[in-house]
Structures are given as structure tokens and as C-alpha cells.
PDB file of N, CA and C in Angstrom:
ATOM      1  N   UNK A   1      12.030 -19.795 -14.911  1.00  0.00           N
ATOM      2  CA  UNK A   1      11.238 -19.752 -13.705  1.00  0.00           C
ATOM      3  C   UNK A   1      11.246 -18.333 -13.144  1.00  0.00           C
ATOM      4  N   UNK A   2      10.078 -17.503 -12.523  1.00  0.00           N
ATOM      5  CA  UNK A   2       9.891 -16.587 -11.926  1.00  0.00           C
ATOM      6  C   UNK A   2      10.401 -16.255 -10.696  1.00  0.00           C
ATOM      7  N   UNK A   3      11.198 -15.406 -11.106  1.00  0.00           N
ATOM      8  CA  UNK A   3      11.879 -14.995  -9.085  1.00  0.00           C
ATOM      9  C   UNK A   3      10.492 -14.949  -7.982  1.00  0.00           C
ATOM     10  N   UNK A   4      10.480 -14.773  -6.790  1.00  0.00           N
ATOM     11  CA  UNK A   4       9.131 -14.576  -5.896  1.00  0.00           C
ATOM     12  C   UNK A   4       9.164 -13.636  -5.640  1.00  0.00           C
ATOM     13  N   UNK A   5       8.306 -12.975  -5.502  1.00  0.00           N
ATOM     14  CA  UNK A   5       8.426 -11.318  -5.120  1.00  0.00           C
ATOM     15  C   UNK A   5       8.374 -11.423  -3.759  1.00  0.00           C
ATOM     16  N   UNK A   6       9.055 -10.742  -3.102  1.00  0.00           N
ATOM     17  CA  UNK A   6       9.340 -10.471  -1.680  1.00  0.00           C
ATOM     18  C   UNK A   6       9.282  -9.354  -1.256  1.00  0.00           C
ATOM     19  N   UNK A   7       8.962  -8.657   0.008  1.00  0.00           N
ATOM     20  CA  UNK A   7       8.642  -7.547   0.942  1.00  0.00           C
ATOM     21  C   UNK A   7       7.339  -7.066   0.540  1.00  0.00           C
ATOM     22  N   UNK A   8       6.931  -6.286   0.573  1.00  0.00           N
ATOM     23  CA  UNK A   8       5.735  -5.471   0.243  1.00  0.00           C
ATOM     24  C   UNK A   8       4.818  -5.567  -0.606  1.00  0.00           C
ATOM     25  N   UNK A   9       5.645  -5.618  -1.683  1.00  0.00           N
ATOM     26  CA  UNK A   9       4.898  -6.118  -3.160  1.00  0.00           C
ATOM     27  C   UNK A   9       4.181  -7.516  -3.125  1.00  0.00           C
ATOM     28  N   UNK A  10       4.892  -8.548  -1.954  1.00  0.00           N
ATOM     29  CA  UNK A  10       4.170  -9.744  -2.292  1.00  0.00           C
ATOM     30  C   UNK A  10       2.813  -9.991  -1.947  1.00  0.00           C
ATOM     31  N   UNK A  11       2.383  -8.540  -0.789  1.00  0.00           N
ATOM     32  CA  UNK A  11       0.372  -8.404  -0.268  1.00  0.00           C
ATOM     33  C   UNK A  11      -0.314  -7.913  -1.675  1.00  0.00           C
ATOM     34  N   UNK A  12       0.462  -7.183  -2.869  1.00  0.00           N
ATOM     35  CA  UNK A  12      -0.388  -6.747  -4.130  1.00  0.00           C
ATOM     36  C   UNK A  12      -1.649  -7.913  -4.438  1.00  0.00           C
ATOM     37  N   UNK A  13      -0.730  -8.725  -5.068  1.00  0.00           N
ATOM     38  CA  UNK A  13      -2.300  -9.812  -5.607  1.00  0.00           C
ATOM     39  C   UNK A  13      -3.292  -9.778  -4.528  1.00  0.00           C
ATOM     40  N   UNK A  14      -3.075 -10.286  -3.234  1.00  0.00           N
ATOM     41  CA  UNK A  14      -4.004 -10.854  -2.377  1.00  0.00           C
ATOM     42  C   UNK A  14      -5.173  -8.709  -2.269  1.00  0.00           C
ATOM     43  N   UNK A  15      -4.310  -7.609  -2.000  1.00  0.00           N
ATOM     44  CA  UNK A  15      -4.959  -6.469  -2.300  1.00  0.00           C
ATOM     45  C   UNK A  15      -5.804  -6.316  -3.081  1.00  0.00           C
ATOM     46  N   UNK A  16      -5.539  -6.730  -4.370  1.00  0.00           N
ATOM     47  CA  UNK A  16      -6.050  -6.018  -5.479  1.00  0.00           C
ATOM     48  C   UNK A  16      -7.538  -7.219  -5.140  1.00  0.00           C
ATOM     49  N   UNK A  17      -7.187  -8.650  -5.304  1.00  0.00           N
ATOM     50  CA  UNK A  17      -8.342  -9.392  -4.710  1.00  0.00           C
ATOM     51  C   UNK A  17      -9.347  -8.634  -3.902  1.00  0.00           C
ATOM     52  N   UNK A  18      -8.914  -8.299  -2.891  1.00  0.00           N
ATOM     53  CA  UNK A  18      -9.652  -8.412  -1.685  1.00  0.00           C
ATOM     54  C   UNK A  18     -10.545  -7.170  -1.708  1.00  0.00           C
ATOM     55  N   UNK A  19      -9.628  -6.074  -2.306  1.00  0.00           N
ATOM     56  CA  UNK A  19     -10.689  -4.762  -2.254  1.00  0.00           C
ATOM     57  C   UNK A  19     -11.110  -4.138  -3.361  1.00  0.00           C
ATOM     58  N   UNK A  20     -10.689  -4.893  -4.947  1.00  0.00           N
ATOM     59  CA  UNK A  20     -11.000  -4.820  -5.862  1.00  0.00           C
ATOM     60  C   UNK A  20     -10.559  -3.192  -6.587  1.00  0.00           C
ATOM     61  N   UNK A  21      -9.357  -2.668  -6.474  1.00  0.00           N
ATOM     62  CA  UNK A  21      -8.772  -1.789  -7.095  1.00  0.00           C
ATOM     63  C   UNK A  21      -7.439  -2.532  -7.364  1.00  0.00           C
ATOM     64  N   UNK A  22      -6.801  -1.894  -8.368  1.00  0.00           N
ATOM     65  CA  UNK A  22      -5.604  -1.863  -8.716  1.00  0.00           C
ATOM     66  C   UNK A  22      -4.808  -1.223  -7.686  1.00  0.00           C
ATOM     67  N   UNK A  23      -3.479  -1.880  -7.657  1.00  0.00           N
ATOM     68  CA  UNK A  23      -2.336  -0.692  -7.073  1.00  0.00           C
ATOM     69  C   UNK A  23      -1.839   0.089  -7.197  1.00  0.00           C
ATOM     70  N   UNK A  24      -2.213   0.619  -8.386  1.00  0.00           N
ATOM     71  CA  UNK A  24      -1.236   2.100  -8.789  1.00  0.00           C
ATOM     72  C   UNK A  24      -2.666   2.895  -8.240  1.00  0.00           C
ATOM     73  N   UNK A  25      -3.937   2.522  -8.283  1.00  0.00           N
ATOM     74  CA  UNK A  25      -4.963   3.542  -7.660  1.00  0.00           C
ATOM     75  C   UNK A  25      -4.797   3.573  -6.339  1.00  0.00           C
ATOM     76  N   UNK A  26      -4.806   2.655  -5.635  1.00  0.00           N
ATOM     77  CA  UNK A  26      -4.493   2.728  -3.901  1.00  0.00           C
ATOM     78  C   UNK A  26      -3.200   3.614  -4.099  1.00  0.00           C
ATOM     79  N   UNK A  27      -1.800   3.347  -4.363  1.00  0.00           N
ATOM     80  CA  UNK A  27      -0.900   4.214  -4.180  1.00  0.00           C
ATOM     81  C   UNK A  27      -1.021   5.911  -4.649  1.00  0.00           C
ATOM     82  N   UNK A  28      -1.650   6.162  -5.450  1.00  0.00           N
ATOM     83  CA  UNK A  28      -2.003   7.052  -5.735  1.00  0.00           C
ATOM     84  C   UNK A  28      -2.675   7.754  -4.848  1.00  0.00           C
ATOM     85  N   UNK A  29      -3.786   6.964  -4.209  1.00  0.00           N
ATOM     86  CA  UNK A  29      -4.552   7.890  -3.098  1.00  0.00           C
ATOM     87  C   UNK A  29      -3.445   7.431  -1.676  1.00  0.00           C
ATOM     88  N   UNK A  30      -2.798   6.792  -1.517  1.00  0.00           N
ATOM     89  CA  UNK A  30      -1.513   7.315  -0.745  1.00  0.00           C
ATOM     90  C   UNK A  30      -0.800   8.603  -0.951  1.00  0.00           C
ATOM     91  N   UNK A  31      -0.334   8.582  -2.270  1.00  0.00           N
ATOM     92  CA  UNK A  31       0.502   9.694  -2.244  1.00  0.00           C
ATOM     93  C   UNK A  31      -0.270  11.454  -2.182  1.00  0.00           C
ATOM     94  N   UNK A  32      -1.637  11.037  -2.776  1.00  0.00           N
ATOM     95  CA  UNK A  32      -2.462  12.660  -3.288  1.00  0.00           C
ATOM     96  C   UNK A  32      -2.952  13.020  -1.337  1.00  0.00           C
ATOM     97  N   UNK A  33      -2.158  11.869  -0.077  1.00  0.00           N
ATOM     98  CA  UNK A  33      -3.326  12.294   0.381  1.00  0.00           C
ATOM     99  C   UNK A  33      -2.503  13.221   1.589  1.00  0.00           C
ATOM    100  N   UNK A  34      -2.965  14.247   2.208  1.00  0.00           N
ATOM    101  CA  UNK A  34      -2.096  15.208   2.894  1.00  0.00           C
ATOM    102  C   UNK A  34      -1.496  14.873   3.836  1.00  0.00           C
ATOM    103  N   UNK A  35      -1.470  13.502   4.414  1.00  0.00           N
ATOM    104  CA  UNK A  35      -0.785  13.056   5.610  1.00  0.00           C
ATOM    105  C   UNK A  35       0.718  12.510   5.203  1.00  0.00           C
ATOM    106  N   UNK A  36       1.510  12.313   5.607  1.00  0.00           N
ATOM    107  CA  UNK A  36       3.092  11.960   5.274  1.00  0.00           C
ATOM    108  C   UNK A  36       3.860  10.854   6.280  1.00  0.00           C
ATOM    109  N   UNK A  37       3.211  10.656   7.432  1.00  0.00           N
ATOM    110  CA  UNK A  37       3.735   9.919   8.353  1.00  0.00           C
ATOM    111  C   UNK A  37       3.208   8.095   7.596  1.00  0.00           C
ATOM    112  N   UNK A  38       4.573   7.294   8.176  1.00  0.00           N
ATOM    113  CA  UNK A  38       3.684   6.268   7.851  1.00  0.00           C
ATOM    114  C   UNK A  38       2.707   5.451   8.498  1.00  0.00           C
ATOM    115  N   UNK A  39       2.758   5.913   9.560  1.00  0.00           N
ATOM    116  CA  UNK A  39       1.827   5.014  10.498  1.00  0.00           C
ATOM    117  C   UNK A  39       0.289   5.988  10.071  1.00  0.00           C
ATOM    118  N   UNK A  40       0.653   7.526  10.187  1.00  0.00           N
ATOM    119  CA  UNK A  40      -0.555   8.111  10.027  1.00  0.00           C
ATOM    120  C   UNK A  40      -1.566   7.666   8.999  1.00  0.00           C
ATOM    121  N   UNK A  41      -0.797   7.085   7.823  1.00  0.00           N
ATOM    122  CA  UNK A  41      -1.035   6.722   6.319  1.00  0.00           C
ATOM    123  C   UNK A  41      -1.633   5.545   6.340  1.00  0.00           C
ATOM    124  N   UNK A  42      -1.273   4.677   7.358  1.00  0.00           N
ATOM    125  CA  UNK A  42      -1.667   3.396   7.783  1.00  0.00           C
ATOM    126  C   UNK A  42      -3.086   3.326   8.139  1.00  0.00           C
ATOM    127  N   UNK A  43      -3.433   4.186   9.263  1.00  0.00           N
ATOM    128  CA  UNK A  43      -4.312   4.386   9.878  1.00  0.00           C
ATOM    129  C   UNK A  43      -5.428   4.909   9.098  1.00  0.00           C
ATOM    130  N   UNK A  44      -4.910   5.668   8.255  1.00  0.00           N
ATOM    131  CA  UNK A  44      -5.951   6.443   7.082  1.00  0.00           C
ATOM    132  C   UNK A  44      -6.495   5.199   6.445  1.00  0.00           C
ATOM    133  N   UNK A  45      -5.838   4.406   5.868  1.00  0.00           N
ATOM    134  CA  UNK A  45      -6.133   3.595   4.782  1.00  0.00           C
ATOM    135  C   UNK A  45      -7.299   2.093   5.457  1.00  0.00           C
ATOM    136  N   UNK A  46      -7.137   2.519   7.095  1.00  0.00           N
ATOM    137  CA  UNK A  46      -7.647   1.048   7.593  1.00  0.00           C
ATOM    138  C   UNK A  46      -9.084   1.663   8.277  1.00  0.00           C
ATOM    139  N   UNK A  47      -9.550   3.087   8.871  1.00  0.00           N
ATOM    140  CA  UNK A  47     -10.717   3.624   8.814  1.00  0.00           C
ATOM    141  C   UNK A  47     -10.892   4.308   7.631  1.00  0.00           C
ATOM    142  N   UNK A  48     -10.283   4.688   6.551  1.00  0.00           N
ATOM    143  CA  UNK A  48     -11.559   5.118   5.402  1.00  0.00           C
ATOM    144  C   UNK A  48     -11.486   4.301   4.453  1.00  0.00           C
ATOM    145  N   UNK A  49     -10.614   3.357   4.253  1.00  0.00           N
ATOM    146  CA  UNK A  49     -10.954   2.336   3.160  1.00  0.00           C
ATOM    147  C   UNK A  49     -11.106   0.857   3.161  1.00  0.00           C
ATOM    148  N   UNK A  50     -10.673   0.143   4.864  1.00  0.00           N
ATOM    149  CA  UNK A  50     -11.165  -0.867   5.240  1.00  0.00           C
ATOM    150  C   UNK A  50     -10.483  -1.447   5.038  1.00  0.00           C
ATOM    151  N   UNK A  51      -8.574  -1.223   4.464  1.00  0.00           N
ATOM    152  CA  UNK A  51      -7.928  -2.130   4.356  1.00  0.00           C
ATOM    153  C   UNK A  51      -7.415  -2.855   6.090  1.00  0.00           C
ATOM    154  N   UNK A  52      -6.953  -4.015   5.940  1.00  0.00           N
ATOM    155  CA  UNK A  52      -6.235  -4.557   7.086  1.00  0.00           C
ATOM    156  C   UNK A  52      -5.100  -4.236   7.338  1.00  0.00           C
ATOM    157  N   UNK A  53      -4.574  -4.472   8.668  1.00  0.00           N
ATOM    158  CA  UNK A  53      -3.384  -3.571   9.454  1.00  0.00           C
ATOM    159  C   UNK A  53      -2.039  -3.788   8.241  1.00  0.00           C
ATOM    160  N   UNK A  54      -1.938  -5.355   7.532  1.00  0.00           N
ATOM    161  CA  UNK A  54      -0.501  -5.477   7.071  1.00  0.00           C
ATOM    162  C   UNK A  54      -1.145  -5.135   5.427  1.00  0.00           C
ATOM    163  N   UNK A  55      -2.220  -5.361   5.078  1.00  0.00           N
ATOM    164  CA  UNK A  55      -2.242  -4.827   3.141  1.00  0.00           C
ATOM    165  C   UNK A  55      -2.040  -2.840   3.334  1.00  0.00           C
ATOM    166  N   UNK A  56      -2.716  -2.075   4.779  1.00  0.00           N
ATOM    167  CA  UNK A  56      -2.341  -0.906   4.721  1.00  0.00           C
ATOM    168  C   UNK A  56      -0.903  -0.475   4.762  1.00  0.00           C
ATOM    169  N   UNK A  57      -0.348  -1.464   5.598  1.00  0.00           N
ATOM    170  CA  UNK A  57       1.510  -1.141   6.317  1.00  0.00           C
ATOM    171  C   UNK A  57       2.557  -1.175   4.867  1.00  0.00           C
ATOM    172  N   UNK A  58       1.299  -2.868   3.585  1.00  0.00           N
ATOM    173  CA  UNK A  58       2.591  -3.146   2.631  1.00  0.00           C
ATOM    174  C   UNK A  58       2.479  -2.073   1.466  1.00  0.00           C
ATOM    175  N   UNK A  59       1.259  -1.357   1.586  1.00  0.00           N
ATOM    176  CA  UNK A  59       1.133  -0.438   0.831  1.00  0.00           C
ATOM    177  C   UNK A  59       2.339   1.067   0.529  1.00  0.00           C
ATOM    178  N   UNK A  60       1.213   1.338   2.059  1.00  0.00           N
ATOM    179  CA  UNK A  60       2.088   2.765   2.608  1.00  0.00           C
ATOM    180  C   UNK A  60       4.082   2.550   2.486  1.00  0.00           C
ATOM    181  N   UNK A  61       4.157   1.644   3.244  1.00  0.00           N
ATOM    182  CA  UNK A  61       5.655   1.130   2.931  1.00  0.00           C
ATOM    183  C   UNK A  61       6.379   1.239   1.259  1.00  0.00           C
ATOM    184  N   UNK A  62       5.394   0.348   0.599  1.00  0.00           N
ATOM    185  CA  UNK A  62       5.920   0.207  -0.777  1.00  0.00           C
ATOM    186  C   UNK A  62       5.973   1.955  -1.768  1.00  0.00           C
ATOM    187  N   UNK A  63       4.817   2.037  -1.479  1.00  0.00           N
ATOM    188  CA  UNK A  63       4.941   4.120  -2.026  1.00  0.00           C
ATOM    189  C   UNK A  63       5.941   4.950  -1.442  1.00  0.00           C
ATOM    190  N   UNK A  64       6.237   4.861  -0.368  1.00  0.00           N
ATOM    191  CA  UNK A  64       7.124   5.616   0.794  1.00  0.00           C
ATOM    192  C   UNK A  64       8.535   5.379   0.322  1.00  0.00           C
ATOM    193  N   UNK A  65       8.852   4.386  -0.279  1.00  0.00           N
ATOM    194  CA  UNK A  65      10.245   3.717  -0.447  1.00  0.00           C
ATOM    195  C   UNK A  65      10.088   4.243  -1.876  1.00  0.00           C
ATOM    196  N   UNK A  66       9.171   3.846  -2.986  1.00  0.00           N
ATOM    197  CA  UNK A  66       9.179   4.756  -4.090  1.00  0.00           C
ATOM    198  C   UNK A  66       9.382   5.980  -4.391  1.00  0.00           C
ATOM    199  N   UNK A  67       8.859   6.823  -3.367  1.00  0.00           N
ATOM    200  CA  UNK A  67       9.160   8.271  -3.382  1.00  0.00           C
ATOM    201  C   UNK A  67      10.206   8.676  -3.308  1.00  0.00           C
ATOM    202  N   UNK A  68      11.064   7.802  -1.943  1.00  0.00           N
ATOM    203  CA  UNK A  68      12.267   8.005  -1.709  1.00  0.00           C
ATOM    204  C   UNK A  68      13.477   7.662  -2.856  1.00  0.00           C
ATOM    205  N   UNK A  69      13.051   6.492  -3.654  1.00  0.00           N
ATOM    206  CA  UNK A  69      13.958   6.395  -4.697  1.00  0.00           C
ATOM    207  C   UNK A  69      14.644   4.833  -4.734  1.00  0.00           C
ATOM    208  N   UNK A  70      13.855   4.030  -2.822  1.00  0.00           N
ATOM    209  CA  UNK A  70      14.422   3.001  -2.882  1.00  0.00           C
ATOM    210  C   UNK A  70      13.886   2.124  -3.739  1.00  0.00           C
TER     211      UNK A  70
END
């Protein structure tokens, strides 16, 4: 049986649904993009790409913690 994915990772499927990219492309234009804050990153992602407040938050979150190493 499959563990459940929990925190951040678990908005992926319903993401990739909803706005029809993959996640390594959204994270990608997270990381290429010149802002660093996470709320700023948030905000980016919900006026120029139309995501919603928590698929932008589980995003930005999930890259942010990658970078860091968590």
C-alpha cells in the first residue's frame, strides 16, 4: 500500500490538473524568477499565472524547502 503524501506535495495532482503544466515547470519558473521572498513568490504566481492562494503557497513552499536542502 502507498504511503499519502502529505504537506505541499499533496496540491501537485490537483495543480498539474487544474493549470495543465507539470511541476518541475511551475517550480522552475519559481526558482528562474528574481523575487526570493515567499509571500512575494506567492503573489507572483497568483497575478501572472492565475494560480490560487494555497496551489501558489504549496508550490513556492515546496521549491523553497528544496533549495534549502529540506
Amino acid at each position: 500500500m502507498a504511503e499519502t503524501v502529505k504537506g505541499p506535495a499533496s496540491y501537485f495532482p490537483s495543480i498539474e490538473k487544474k493549470y495543465g503544466r507539470p511541476i518541475a515547470e511551475w517550480k522552475e519558473l519559481v526558482r528562474s524568477s528574481p523575487l526570493t521572498r515567499h509571500m512575494e513568490l506567492v503573489a507572483w504566481l497568483k497575478a501572472e499565472h492565475g494560480l490560487g492562494h494555497g496551489h501558489a503557497n504549496a508550490l513556492v513552499a515546496h521549491t523553497l524547502a528544496e533549495a534549502k536542502g529540506e
